[in-house]
PDB file of N, CA and C in Angstrom:
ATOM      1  N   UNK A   1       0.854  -1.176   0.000  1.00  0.00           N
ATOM      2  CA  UNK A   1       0.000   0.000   0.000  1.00  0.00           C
ATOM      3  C   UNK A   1       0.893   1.229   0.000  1.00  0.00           C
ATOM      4  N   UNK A   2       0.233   2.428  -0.548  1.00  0.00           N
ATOM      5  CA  UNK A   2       1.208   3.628  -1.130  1.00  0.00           C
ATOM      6  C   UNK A   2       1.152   4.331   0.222  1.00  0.00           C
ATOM      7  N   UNK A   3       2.031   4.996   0.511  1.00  0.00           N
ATOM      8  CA  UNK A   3       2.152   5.872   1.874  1.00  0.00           C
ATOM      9  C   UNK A   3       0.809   7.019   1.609  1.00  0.00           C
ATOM     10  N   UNK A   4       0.401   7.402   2.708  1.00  0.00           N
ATOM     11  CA  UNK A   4      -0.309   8.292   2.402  1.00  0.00           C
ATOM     12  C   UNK A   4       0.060   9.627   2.298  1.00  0.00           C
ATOM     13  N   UNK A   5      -0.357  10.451   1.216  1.00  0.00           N
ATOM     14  CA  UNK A   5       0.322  11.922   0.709  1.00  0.00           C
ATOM     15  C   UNK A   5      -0.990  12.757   0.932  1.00  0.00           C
ATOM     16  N   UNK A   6      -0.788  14.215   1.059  1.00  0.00           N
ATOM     17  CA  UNK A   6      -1.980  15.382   0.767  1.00  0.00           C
ATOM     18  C   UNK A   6      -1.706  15.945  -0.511  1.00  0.00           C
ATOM     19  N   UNK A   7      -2.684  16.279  -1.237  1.00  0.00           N
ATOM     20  CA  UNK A   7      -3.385  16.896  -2.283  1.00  0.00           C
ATOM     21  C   UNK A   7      -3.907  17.706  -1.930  1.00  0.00           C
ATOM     22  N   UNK A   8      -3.933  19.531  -1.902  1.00  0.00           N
ATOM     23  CA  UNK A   8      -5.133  19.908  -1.893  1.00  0.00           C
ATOM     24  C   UNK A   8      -5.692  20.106  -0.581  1.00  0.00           C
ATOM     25  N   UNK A   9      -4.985  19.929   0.377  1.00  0.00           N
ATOM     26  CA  UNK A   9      -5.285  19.990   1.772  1.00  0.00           C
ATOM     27  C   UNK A   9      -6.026  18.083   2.307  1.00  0.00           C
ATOM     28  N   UNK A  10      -6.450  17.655   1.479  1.00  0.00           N
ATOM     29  CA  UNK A  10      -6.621  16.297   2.091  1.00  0.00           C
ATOM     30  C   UNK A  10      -5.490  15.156   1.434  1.00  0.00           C
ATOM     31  N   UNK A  11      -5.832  13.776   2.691  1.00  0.00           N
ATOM     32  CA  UNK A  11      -5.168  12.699   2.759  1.00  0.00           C
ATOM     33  C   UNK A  11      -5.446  12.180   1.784  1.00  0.00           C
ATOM     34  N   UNK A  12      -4.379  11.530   0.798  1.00  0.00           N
ATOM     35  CA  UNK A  12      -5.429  10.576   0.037  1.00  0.00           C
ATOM     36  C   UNK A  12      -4.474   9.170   0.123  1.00  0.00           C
ATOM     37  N   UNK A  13      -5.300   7.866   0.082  1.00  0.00           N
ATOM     38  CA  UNK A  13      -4.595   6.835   0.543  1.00  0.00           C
ATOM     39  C   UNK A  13      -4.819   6.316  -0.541  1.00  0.00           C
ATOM     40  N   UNK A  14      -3.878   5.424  -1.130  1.00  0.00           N
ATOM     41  CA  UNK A  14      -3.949   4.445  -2.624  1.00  0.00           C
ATOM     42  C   UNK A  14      -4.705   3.346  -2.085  1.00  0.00           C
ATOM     43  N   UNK A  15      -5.527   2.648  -2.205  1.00  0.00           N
ATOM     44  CA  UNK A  15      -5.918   1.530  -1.458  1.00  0.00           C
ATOM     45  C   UNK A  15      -5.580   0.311  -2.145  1.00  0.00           C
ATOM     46  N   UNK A  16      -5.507  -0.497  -1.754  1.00  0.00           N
ATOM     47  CA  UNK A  16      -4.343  -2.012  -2.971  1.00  0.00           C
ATOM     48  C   UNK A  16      -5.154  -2.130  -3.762  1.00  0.00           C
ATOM     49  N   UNK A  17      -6.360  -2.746  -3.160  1.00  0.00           N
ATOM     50  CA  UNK A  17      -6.749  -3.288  -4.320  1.00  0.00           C
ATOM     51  C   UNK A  17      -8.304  -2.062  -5.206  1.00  0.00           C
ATOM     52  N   UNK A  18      -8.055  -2.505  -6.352  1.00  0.00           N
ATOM     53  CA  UNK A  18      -9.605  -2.120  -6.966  1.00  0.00           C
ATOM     54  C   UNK A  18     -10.960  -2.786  -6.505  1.00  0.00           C
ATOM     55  N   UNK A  19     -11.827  -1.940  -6.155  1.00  0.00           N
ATOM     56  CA  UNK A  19     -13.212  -2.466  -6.086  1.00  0.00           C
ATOM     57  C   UNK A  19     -13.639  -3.794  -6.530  1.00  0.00           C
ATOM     58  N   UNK A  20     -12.919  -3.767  -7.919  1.00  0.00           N
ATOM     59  CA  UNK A  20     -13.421  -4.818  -9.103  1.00  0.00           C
ATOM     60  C   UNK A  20     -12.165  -5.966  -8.700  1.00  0.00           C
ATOM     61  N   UNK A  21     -11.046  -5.859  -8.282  1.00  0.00           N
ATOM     62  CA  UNK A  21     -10.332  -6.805  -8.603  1.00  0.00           C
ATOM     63  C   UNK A  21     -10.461  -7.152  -6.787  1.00  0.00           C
ATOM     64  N   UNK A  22     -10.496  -6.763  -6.315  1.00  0.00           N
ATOM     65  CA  UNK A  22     -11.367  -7.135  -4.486  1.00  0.00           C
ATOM     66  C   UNK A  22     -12.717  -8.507  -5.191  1.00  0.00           C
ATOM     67  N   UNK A  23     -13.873  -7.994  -5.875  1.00  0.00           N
ATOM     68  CA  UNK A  23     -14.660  -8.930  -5.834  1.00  0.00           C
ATOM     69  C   UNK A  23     -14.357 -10.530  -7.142  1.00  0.00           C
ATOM     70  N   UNK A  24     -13.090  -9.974  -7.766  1.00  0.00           N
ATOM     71  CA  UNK A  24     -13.021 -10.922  -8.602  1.00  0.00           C
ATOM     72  C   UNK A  24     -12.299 -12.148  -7.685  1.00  0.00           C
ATOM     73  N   UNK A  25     -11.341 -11.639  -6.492  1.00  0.00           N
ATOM     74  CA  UNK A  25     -11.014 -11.893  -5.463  1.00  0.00           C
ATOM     75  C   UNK A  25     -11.928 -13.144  -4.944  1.00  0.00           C
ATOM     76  N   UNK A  26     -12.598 -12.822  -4.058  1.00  0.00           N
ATOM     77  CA  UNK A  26     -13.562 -12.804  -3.391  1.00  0.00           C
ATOM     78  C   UNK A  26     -14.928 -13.958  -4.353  1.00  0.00           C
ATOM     79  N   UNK A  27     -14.894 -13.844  -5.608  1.00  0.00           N
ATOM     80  CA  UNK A  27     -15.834 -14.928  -6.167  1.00  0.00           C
ATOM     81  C   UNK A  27     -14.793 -15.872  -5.938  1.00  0.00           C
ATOM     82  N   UNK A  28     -13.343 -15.927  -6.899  1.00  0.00           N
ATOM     83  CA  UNK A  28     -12.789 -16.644  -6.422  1.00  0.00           C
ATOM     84  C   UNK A  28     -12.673 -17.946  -5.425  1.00  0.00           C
ATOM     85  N   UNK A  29     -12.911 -17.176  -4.562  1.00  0.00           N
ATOM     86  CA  UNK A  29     -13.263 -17.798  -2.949  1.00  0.00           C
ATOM     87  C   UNK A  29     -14.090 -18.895  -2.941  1.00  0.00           C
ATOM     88  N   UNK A  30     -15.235 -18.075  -3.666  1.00  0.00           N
ATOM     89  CA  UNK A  30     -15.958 -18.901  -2.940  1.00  0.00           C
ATOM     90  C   UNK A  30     -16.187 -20.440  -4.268  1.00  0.00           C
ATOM     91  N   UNK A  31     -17.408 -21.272  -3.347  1.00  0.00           N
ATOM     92  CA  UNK A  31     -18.068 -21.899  -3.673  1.00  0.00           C
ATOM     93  C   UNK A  31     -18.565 -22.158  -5.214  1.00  0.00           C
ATOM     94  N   UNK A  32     -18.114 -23.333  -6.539  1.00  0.00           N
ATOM     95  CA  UNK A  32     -18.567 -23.047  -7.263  1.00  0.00           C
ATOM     96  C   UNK A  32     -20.034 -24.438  -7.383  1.00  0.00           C
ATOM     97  N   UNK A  33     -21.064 -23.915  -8.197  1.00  0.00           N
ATOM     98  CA  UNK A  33     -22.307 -24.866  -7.895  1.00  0.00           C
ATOM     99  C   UNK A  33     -22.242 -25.027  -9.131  1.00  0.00           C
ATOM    100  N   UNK A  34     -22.786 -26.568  -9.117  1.00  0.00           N
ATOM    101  CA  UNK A  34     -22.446 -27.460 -10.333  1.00  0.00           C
ATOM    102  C   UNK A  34     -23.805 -27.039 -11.142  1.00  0.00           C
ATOM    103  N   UNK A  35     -24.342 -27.477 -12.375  1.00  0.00           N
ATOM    104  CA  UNK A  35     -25.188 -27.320 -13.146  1.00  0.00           C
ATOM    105  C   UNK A  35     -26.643 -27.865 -12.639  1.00  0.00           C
ATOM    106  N   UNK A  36     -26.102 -29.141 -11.982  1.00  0.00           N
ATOM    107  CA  UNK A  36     -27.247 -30.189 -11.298  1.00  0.00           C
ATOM    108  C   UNK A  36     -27.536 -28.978  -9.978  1.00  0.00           C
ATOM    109  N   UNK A  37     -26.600 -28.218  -9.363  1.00  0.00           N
ATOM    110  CA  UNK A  37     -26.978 -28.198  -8.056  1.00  0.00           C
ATOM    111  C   UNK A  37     -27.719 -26.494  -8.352  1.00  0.00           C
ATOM    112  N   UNK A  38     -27.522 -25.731  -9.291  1.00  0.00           N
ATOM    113  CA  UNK A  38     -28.525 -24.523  -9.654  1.00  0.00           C
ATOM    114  C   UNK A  38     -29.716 -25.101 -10.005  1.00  0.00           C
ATOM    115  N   UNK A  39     -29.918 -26.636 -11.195  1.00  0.00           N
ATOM    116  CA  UNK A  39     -31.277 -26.803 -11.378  1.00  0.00           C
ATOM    117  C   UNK A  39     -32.237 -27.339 -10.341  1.00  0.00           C
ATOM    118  N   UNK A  40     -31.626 -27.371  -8.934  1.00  0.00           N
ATOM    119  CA  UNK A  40     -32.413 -27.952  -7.501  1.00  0.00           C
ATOM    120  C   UNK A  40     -32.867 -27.011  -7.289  1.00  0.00           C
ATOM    121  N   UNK A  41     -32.245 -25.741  -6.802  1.00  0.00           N
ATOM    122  CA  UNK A  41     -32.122 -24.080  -6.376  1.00  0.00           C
ATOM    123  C   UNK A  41     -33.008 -24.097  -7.260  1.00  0.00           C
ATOM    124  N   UNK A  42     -33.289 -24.056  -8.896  1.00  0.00           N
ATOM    125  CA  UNK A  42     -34.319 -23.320  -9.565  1.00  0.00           C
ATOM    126  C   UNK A  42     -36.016 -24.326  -9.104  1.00  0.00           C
ATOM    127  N   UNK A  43     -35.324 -25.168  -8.936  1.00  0.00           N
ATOM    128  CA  UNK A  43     -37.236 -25.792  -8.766  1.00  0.00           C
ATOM    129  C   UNK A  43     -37.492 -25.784  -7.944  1.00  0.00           C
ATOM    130  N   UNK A  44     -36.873 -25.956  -7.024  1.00  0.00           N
ATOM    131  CA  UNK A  44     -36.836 -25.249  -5.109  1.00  0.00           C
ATOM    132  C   UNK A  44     -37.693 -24.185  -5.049  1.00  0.00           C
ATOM    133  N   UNK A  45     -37.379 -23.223  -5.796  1.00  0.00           N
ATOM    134  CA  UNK A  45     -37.526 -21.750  -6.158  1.00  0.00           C
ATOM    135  C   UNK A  45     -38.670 -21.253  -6.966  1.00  0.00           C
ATOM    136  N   UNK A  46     -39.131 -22.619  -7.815  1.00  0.00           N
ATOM    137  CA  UNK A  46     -40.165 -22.568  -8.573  1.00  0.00           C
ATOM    138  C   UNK A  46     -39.924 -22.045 -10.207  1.00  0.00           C
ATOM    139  N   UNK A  47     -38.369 -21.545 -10.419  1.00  0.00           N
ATOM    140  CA  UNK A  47     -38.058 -20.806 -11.711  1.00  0.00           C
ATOM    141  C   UNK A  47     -37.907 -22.000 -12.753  1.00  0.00           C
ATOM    142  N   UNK A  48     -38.059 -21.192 -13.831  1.00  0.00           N
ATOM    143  CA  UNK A  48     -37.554 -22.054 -14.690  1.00  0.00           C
ATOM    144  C   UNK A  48     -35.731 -21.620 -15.475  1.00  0.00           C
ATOM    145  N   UNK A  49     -34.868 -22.629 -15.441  1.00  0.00           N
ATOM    146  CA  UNK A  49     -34.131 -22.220 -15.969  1.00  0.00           C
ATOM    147  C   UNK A  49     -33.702 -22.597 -17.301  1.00  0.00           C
ATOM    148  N   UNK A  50     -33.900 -22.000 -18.021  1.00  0.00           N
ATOM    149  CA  UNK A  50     -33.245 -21.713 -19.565  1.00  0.00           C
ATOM    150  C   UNK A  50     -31.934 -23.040 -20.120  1.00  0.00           C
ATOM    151  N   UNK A  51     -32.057 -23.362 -20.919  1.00  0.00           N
ATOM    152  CA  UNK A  51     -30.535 -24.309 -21.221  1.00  0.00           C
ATOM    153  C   UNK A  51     -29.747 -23.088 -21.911  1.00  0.00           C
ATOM    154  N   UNK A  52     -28.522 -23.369 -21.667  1.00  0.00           N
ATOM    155  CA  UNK A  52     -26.750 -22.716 -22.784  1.00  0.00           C
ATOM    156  C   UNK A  52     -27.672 -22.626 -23.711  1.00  0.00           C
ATOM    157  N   UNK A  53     -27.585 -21.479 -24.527  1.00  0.00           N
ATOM    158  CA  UNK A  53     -27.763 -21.108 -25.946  1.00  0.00           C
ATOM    159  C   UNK A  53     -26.667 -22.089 -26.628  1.00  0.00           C
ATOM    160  N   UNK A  54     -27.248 -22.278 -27.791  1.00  0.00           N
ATOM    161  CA  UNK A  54     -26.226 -23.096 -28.459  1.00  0.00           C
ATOM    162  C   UNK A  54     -25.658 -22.011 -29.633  1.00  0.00           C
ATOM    163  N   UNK A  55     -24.339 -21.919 -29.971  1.00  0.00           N
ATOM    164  CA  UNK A  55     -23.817 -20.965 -30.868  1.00  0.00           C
ATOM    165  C   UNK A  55     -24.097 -21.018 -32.554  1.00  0.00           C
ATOM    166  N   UNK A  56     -24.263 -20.272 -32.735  1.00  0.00           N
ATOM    167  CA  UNK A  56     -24.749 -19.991 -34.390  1.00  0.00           C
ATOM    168  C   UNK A  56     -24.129 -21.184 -35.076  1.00  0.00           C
ATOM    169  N   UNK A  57     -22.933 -21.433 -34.971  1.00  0.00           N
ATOM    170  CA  UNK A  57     -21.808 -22.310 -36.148  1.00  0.00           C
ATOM    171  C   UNK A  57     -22.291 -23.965 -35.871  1.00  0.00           C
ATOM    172  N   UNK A  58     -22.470 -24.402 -34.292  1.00  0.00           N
ATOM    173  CA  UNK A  58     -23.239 -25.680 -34.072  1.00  0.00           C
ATOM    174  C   UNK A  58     -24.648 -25.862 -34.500  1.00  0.00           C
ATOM    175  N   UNK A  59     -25.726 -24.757 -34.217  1.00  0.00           N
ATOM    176  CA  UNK A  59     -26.786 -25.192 -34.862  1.00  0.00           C
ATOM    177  C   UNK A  59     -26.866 -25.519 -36.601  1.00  0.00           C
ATOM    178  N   UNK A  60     -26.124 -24.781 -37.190  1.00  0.00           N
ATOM    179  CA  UNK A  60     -25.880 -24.340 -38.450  1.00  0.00           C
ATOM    180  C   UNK A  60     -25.538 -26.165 -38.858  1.00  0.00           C
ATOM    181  N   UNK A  61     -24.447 -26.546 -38.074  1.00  0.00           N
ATOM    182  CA  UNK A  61     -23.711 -27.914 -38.465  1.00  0.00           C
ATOM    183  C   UNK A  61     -24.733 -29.175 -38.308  1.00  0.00           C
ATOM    184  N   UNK A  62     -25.820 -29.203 -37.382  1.00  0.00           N
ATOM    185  CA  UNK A  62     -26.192 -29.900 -36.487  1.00  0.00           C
ATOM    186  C   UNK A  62     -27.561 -30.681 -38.001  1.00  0.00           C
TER     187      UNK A  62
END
């Protein structure tokens, strides 16, 4: 972490990390849920969930 300097009459502190790279962090971390274990959560839940779009070049082949 950067020492802290004044600007302008205030402190300003570098803080390490970015907002964004803190929560990319932080998913990281955690827990990842398998395909089977969101479609429990969705009927649990009552939703319906959607399948993967399939990409233009596979339907095209298929």
């Amino acid at each position: 972490m950067a020492p802290p300097t004044r600007e302008g009459g205030h402190l300003n502190i570098d803080p390490p990390l970015s907002a964004r790279e803190w929560g990319r962090q932080q998913a990281d971390r955690s827990p990842r849920w398998s395909a089977e274990k969101w479609q429990r959560i969705a009927i649990a839940l009552g939703v319906c969930v959607a399948p993967d779009p399939v990409p233009d070049s596979e339907e095209e082949a298929a």
